[in-house]
PDB file of N, CA and C in Angstrom:
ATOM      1  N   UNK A   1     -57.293  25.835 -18.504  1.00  0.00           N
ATOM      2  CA  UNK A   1     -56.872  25.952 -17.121  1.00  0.00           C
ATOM      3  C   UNK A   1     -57.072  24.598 -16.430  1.00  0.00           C
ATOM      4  N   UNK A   2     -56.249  24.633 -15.486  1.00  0.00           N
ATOM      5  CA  UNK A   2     -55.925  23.020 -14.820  1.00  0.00           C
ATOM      6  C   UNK A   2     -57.406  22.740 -13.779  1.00  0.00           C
ATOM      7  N   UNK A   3     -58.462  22.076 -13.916  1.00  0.00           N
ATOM      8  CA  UNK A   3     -59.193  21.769 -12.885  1.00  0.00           C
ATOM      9  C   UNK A   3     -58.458  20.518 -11.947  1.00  0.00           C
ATOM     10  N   UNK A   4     -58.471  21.128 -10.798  1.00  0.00           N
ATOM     11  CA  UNK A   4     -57.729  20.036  -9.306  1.00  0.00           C
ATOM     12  C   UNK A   4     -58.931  18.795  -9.640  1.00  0.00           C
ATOM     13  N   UNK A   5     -60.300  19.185  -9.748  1.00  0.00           N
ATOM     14  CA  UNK A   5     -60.957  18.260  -9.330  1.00  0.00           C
ATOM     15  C   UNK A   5     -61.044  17.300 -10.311  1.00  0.00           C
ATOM     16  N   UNK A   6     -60.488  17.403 -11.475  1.00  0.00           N
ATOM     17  CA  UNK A   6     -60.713  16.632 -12.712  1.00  0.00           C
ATOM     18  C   UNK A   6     -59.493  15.283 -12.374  1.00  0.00           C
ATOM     19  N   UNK A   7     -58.560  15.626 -11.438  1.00  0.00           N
ATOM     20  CA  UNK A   7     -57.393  14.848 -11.467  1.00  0.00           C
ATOM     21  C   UNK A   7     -57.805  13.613 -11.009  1.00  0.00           C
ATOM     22  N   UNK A   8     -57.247  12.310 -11.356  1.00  0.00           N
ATOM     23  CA  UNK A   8     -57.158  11.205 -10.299  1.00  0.00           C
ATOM     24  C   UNK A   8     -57.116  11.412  -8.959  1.00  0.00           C
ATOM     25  N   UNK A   9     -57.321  10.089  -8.006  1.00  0.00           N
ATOM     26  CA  UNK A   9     -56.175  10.576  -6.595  1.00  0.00           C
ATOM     27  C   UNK A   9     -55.350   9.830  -6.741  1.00  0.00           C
ATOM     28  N   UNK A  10     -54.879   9.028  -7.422  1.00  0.00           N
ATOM     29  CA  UNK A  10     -53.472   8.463  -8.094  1.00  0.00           C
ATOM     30  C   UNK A  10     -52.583   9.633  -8.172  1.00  0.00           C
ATOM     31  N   UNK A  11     -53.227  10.819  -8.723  1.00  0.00           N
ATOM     32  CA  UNK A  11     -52.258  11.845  -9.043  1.00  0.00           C
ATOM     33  C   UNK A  11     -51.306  12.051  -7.754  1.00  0.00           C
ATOM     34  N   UNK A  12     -52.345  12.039  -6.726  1.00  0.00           N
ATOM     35  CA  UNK A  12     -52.011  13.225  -5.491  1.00  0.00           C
ATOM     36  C   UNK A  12     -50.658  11.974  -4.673  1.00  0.00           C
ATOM     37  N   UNK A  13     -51.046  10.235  -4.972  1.00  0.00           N
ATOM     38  CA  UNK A  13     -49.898   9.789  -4.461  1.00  0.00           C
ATOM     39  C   UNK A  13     -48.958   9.355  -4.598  1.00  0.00           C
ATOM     40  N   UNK A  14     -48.559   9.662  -5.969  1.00  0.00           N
ATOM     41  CA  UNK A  14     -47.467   9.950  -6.453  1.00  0.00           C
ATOM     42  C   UNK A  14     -46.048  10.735  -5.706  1.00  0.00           C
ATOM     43  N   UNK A  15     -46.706  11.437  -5.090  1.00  0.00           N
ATOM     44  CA  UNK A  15     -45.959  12.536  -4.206  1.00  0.00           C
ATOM     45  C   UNK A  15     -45.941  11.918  -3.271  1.00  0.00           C
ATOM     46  N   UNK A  16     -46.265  10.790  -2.506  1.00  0.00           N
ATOM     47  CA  UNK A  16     -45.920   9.778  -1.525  1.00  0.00           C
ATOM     48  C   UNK A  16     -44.248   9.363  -1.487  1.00  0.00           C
ATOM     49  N   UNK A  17     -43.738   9.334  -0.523  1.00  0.00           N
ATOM     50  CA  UNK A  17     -42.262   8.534  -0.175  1.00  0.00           C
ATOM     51  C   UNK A  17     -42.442   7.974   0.677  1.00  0.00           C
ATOM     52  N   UNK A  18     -41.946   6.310   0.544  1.00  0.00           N
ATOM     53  CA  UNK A  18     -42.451   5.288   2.073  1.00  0.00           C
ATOM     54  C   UNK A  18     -40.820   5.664   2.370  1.00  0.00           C
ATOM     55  N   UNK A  19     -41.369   5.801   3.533  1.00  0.00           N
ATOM     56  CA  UNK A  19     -39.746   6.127   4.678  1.00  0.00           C
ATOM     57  C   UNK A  19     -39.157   4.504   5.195  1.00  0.00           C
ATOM     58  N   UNK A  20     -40.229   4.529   5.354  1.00  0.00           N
ATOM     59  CA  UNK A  20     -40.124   2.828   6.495  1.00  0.00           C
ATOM     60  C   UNK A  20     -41.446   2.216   6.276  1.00  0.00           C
ATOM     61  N   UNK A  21     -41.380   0.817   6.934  1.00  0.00           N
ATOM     62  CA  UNK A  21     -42.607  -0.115   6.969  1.00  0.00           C
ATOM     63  C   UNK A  21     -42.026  -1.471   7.568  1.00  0.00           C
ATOM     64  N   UNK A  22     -43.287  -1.961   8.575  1.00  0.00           N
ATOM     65  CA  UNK A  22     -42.844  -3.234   9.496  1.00  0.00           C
ATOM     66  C   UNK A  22     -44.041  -3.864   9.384  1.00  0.00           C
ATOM     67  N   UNK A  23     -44.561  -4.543  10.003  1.00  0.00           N
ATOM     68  CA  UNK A  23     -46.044  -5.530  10.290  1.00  0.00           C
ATOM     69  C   UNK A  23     -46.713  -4.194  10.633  1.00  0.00           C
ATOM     70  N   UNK A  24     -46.492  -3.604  11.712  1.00  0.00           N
ATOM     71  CA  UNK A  24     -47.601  -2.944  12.574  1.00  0.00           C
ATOM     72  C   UNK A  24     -47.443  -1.071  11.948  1.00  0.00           C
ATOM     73  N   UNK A  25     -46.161  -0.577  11.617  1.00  0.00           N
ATOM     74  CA  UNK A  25     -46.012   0.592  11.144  1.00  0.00           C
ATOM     75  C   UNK A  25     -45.511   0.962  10.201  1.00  0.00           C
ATOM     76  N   UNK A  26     -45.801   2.317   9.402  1.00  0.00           N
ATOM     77  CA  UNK A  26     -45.361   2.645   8.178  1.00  0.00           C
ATOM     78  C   UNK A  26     -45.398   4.281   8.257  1.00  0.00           C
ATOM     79  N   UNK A  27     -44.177   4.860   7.631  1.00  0.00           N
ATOM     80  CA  UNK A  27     -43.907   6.243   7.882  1.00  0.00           C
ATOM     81  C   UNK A  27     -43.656   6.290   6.155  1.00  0.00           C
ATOM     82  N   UNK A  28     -44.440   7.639   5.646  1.00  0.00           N
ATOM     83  CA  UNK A  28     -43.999   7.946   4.711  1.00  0.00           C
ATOM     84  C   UNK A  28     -43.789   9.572   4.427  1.00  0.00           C
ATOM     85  N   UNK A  29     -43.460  10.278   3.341  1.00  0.00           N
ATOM     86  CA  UNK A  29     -43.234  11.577   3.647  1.00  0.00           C
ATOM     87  C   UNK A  29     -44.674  11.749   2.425  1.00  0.00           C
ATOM     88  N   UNK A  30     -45.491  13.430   2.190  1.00  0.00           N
ATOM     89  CA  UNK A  30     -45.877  13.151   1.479  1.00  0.00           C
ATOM     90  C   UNK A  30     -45.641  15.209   0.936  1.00  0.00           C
ATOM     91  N   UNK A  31     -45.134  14.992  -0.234  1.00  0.00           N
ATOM     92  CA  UNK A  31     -45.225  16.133  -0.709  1.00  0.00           C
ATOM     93  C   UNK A  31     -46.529  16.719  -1.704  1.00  0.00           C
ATOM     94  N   UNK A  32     -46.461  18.030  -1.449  1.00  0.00           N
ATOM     95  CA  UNK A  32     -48.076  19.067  -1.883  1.00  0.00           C
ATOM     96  C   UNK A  32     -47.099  19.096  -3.452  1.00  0.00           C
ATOM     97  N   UNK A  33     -48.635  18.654  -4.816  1.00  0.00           N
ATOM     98  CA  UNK A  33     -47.816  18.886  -5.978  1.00  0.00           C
ATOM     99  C   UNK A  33     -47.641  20.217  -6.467  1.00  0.00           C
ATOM    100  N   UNK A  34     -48.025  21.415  -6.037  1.00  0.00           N
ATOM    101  CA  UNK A  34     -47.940  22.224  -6.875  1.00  0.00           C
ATOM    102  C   UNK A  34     -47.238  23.367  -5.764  1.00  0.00           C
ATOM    103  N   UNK A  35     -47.211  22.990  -4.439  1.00  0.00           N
ATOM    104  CA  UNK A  35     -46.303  24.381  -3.760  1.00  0.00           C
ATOM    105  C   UNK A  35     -45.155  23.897  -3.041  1.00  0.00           C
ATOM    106  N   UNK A  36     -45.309  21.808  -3.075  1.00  0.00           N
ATOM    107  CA  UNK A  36     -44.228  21.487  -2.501  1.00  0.00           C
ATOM    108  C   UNK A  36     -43.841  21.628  -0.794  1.00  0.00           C
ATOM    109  N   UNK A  37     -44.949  21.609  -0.082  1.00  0.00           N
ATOM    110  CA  UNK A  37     -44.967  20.848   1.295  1.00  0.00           C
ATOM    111  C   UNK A  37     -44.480  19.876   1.591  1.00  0.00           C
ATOM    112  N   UNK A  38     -43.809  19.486   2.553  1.00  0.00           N
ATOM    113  CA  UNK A  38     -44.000  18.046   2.737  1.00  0.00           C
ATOM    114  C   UNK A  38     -44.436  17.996   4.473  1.00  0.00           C
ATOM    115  N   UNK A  39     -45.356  17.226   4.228  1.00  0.00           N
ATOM    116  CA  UNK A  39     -45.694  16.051   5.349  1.00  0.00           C
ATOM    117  C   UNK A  39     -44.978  14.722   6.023  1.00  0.00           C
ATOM    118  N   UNK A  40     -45.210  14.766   6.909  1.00  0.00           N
ATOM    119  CA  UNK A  40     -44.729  13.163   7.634  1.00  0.00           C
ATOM    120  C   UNK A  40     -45.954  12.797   7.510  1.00  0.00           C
ATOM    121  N   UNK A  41     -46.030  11.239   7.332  1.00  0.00           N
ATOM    122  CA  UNK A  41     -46.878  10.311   7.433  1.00  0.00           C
ATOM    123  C   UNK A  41     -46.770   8.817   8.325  1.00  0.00           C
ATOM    124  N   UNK A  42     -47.581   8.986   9.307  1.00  0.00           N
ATOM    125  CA  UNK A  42     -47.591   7.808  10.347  1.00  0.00           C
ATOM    126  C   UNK A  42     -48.550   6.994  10.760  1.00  0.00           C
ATOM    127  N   UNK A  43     -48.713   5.712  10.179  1.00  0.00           N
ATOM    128  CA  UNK A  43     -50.014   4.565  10.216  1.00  0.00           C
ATOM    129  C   UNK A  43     -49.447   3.559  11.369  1.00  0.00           C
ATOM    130  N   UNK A  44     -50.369   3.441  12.400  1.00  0.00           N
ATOM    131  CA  UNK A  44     -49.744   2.215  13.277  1.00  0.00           C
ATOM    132  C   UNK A  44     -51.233   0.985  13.191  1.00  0.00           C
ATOM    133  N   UNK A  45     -50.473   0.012  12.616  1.00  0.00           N
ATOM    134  CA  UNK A  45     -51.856  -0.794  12.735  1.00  0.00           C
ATOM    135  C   UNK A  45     -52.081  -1.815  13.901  1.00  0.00           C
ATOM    136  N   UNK A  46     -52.807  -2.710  14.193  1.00  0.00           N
ATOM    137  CA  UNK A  46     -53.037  -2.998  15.263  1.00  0.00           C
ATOM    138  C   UNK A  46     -53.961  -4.010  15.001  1.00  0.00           C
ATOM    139  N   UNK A  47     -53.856  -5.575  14.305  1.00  0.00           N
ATOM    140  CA  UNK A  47     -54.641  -6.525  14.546  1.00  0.00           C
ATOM    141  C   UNK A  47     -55.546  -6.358  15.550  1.00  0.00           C
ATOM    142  N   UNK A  48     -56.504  -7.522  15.562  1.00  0.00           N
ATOM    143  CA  UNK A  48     -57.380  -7.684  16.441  1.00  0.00           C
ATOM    144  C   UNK A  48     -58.946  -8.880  15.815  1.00  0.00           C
ATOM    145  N   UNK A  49     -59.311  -9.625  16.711  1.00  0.00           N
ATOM    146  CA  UNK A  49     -60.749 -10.412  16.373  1.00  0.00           C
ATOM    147  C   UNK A  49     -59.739 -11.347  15.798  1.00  0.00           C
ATOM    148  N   UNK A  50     -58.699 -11.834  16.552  1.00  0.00           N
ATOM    149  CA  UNK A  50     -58.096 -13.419  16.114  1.00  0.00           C
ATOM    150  C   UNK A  50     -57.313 -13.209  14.742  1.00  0.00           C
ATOM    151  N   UNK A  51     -56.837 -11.758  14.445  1.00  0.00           N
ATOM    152  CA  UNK A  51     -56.120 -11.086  12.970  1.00  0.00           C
ATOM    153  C   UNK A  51     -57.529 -11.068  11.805  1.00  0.00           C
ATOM    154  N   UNK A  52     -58.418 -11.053  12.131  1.00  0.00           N
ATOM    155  CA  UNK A  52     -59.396 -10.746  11.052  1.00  0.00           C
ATOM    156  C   UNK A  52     -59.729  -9.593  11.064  1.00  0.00           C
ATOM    157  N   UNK A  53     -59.333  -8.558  11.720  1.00  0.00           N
ATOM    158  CA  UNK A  53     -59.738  -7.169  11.519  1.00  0.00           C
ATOM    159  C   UNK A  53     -58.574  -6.254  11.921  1.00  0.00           C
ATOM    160  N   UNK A  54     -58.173  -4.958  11.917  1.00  0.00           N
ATOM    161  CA  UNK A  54     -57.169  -4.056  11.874  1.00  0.00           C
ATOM    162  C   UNK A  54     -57.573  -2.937  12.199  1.00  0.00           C
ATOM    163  N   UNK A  55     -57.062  -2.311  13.329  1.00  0.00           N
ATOM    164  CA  UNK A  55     -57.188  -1.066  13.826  1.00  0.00           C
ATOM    165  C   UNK A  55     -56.268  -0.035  13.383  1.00  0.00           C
ATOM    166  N   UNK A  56     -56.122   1.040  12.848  1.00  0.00           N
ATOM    167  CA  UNK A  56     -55.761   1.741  12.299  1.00  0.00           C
ATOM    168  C   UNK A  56     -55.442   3.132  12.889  1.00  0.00           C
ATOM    169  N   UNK A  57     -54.313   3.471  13.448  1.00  0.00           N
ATOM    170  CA  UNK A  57     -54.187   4.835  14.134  1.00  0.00           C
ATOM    171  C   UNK A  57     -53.112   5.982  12.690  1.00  0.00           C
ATOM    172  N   UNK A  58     -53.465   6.708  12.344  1.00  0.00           N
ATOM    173  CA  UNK A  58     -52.299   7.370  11.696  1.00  0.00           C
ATOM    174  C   UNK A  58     -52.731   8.854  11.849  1.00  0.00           C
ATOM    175  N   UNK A  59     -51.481   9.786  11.561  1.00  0.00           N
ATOM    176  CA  UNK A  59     -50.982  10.793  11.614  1.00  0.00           C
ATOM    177  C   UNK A  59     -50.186  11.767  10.857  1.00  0.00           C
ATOM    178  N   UNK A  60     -50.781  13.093  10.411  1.00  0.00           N
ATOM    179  CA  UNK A  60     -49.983  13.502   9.530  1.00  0.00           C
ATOM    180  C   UNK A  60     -49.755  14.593   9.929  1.00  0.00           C
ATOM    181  N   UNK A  61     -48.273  15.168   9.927  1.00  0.00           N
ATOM    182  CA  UNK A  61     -47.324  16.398  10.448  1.00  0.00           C
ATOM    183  C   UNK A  61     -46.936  17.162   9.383  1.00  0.00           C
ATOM    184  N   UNK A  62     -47.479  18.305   9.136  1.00  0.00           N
ATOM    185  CA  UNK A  62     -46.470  19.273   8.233  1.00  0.00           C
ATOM    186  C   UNK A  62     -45.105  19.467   8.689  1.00  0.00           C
ATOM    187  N   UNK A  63     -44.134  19.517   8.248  1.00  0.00           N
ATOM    188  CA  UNK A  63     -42.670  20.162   8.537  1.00  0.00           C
ATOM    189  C   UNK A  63     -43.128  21.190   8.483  1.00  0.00           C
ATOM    190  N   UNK A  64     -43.863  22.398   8.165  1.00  0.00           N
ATOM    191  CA  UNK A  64     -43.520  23.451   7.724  1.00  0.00           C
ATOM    192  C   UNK A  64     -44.239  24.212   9.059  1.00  0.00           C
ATOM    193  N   UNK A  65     -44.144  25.180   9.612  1.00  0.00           N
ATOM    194  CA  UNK A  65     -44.552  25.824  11.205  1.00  0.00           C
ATOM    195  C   UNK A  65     -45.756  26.292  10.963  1.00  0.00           C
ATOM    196  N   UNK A  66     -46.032  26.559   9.499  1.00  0.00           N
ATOM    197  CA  UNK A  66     -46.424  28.032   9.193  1.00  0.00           C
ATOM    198  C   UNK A  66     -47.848  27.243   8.169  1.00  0.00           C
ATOM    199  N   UNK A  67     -48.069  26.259   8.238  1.00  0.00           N
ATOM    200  CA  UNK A  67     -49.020  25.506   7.656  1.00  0.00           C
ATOM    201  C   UNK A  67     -50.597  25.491   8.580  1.00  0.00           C
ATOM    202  N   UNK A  68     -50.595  26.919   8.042  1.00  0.00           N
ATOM    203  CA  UNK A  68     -52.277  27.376   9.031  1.00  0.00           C
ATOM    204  C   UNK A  68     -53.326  27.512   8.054  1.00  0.00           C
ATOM    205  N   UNK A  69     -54.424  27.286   8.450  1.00  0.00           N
ATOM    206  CA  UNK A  69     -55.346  27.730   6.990  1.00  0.00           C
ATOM    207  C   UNK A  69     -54.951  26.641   5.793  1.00  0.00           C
ATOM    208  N   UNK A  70     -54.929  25.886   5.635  1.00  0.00           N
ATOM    209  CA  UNK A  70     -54.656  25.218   4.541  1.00  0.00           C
ATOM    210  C   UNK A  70     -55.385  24.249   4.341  1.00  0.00           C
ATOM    211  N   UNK A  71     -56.735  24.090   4.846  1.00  0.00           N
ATOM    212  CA  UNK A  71     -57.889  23.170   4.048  1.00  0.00           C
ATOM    213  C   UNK A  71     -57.669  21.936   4.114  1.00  0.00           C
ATOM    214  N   UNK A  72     -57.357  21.982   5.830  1.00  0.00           N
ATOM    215  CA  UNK A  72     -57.080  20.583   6.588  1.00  0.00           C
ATOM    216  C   UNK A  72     -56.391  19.825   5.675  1.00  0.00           C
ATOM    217  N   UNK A  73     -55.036  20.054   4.891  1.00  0.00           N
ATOM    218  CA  UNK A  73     -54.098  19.367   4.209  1.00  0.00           C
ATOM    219  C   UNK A  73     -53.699  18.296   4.777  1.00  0.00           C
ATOM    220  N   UNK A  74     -53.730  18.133   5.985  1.00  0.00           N
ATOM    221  CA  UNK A  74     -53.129  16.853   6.918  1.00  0.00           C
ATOM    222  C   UNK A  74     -54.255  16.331   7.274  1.00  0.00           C
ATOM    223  N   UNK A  75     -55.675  16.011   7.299  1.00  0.00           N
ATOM    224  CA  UNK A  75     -56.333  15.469   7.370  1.00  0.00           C
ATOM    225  C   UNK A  75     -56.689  14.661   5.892  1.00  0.00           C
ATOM    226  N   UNK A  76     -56.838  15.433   4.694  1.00  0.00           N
ATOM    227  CA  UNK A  76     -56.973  15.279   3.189  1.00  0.00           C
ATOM    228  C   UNK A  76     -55.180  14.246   3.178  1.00  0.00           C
ATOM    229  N   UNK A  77     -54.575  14.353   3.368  1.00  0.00           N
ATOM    230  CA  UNK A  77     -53.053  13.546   2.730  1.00  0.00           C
ATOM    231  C   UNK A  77     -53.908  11.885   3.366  1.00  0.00           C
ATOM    232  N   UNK A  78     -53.875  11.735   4.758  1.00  0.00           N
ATOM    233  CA  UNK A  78     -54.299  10.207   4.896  1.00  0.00           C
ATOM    234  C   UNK A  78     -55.861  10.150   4.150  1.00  0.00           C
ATOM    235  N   UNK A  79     -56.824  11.035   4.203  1.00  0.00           N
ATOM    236  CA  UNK A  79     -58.456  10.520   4.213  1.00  0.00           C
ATOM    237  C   UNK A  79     -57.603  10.577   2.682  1.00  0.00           C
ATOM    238  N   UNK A  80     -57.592  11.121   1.502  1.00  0.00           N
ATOM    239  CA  UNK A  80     -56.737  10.716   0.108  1.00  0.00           C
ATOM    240  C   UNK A  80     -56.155   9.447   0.089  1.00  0.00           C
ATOM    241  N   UNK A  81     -55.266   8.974   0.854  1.00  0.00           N
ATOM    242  CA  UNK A  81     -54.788   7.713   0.703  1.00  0.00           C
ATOM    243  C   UNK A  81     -56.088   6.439   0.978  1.00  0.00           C
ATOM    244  N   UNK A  82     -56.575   6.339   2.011  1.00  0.00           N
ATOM    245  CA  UNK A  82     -57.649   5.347   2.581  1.00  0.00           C
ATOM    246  C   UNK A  82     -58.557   5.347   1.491  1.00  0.00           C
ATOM    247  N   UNK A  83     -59.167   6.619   0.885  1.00  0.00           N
ATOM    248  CA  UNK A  83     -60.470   6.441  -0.446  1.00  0.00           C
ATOM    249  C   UNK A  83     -59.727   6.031  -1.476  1.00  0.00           C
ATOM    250  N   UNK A  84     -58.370   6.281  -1.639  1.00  0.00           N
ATOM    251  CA  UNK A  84     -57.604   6.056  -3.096  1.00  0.00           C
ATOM    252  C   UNK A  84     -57.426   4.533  -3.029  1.00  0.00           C
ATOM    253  N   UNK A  85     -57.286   3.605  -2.131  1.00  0.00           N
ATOM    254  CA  UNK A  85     -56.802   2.927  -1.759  1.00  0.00           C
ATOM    255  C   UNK A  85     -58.406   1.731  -1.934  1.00  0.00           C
ATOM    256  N   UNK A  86     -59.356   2.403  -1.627  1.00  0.00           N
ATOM    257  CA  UNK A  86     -60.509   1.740  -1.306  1.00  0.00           C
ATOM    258  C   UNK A  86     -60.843   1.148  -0.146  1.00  0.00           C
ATOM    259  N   UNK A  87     -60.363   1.501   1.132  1.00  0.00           N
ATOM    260  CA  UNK A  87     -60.669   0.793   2.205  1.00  0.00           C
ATOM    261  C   UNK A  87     -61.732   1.884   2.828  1.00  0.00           C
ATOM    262  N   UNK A  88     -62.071   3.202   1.903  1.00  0.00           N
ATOM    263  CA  UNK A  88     -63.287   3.281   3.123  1.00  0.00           C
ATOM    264  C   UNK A  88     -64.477   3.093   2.592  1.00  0.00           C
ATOM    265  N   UNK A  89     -64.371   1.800   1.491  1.00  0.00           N
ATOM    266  CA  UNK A  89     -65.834   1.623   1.534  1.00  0.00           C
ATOM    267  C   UNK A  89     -65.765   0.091   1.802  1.00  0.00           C
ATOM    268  N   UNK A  90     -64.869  -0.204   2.342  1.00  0.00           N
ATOM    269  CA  UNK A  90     -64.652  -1.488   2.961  1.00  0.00           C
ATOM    270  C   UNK A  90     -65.294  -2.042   4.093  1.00  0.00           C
ATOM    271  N   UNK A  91     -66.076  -3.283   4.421  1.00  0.00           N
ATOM    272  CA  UNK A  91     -66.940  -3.418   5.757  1.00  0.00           C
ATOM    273  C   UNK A  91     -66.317  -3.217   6.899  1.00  0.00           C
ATOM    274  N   UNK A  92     -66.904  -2.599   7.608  1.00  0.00           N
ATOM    275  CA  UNK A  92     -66.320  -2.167   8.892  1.00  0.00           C
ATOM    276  C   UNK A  92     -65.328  -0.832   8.918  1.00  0.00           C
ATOM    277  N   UNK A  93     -65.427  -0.115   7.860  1.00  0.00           N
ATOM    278  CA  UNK A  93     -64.439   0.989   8.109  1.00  0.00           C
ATOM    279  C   UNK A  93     -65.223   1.837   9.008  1.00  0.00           C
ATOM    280  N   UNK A  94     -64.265   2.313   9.920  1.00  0.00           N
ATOM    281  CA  UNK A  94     -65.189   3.782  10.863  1.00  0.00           C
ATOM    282  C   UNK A  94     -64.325   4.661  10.620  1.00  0.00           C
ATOM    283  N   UNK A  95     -64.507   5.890  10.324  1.00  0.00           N
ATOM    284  CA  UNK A  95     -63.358   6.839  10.877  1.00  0.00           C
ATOM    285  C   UNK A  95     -63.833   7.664  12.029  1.00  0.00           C
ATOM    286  N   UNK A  96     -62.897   8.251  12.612  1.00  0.00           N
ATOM    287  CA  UNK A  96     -63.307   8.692  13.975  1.00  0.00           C
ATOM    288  C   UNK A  96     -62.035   9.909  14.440  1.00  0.00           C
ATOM    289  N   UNK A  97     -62.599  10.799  14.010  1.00  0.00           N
ATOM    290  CA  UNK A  97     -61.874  12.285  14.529  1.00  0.00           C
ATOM    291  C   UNK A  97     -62.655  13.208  14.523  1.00  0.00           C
ATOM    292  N   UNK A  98     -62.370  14.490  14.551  1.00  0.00           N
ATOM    293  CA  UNK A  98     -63.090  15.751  14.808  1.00  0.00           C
ATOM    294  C   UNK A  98     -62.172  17.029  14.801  1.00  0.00           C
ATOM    295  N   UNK A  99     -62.426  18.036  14.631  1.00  0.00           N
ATOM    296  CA  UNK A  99     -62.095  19.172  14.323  1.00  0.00           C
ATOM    297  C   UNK A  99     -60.762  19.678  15.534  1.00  0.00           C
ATOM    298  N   UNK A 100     -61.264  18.724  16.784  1.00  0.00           N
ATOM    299  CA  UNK A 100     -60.362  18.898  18.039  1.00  0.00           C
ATOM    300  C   UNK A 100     -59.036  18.015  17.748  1.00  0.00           C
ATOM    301  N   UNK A 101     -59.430  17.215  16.981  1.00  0.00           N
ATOM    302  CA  UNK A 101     -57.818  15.738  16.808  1.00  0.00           C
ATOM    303  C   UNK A 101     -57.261  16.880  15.483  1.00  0.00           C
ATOM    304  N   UNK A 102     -58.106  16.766  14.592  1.00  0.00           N
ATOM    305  CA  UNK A 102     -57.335  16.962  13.603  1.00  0.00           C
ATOM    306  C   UNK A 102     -58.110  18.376  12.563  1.00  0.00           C
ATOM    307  N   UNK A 103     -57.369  19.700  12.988  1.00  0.00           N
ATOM    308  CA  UNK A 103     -57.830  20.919  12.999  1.00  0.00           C
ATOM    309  C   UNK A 103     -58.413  21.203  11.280  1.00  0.00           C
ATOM    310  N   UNK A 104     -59.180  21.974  10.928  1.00  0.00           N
ATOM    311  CA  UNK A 104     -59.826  21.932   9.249  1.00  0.00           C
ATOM    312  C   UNK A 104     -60.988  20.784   9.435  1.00  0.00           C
ATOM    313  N   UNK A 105     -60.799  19.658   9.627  1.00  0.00           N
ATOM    314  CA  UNK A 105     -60.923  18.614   9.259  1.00  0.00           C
ATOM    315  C   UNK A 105     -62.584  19.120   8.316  1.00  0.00           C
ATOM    316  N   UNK A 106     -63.846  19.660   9.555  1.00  0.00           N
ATOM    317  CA  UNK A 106     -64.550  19.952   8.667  1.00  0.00           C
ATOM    318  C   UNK A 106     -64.804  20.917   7.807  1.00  0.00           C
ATOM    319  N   UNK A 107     -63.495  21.688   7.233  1.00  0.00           N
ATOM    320  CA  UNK A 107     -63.122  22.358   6.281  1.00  0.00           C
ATOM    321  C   UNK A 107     -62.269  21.983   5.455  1.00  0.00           C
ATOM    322  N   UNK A 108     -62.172  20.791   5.564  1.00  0.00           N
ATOM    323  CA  UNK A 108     -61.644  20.231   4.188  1.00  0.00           C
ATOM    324  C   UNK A 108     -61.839  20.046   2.877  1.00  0.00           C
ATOM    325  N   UNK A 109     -61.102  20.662   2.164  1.00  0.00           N
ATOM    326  CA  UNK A 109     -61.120  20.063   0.476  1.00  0.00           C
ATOM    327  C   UNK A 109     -60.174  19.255   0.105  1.00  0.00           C
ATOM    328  N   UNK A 110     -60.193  18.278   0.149  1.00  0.00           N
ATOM    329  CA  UNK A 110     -59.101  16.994   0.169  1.00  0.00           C
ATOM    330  C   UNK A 110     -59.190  16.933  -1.582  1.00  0.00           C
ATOM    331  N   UNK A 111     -59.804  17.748  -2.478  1.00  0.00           N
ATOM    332  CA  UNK A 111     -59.736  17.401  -3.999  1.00  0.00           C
ATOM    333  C   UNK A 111     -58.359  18.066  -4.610  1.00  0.00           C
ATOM    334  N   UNK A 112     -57.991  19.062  -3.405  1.00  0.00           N
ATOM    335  CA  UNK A 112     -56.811  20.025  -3.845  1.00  0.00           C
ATOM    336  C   UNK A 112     -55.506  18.843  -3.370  1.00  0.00           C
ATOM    337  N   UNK A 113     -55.571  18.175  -2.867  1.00  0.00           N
ATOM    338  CA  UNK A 113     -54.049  18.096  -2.031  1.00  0.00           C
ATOM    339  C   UNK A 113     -54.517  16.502  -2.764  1.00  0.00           C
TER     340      UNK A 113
END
């Protein structure tokens, strides 16, 4: 039987589509591998400290209405990308949300998505 948690997170971004990308923004779509969601994905970055540091706003939207209960999937699609990526053990990373920005959040299992 398939353990989720055994997978890469390479696995999970695979299912990534970059829509667009400029200096400051990047939209990508991101589909769920095994029921086939898709998400919007929206990073706006934001130099700062003379371009030595980067502020980071992003956002993730289910298309689907009906995406309740689902183990803060839209919080897990970006926090998945940022650890896959390695920037949150990067100096100076903060993250900064809460259960009010971004609903699940502390019910997340980001090992599934």
């Amino acid at each position: 039987m398939l353990n989720l948690e055994d997978l890469p997170v390479f696995f999970f971004c695979v299912h990534l589509q970059l829509q667009s990308a400029s200096v400051h923004f990047i939209a990508a779509k991101h589909t769920t591998p095994f029921e086939g969601y898709v998400a919007d994905i929206n990073f706006r970055m934001v130099p700062y400290h003379f371009f030595s540091s980067c502020h980071v706003s992003a956002m993730s939207v289910s298309e689907s209405w009906f995406a309740i209960r689902d183990h803060g999937r839209n919080y897990c699609n970006l926090y998945n990308l940022l650890e896959g990526s390695g920037l949150t053990e990067s100096r100076g990373y903060k993250e900064v949300t809460s259960d009010f920005l971004c609903t699940q959040r502390s019910s997340a299992n980001c090992t599934l998505y």
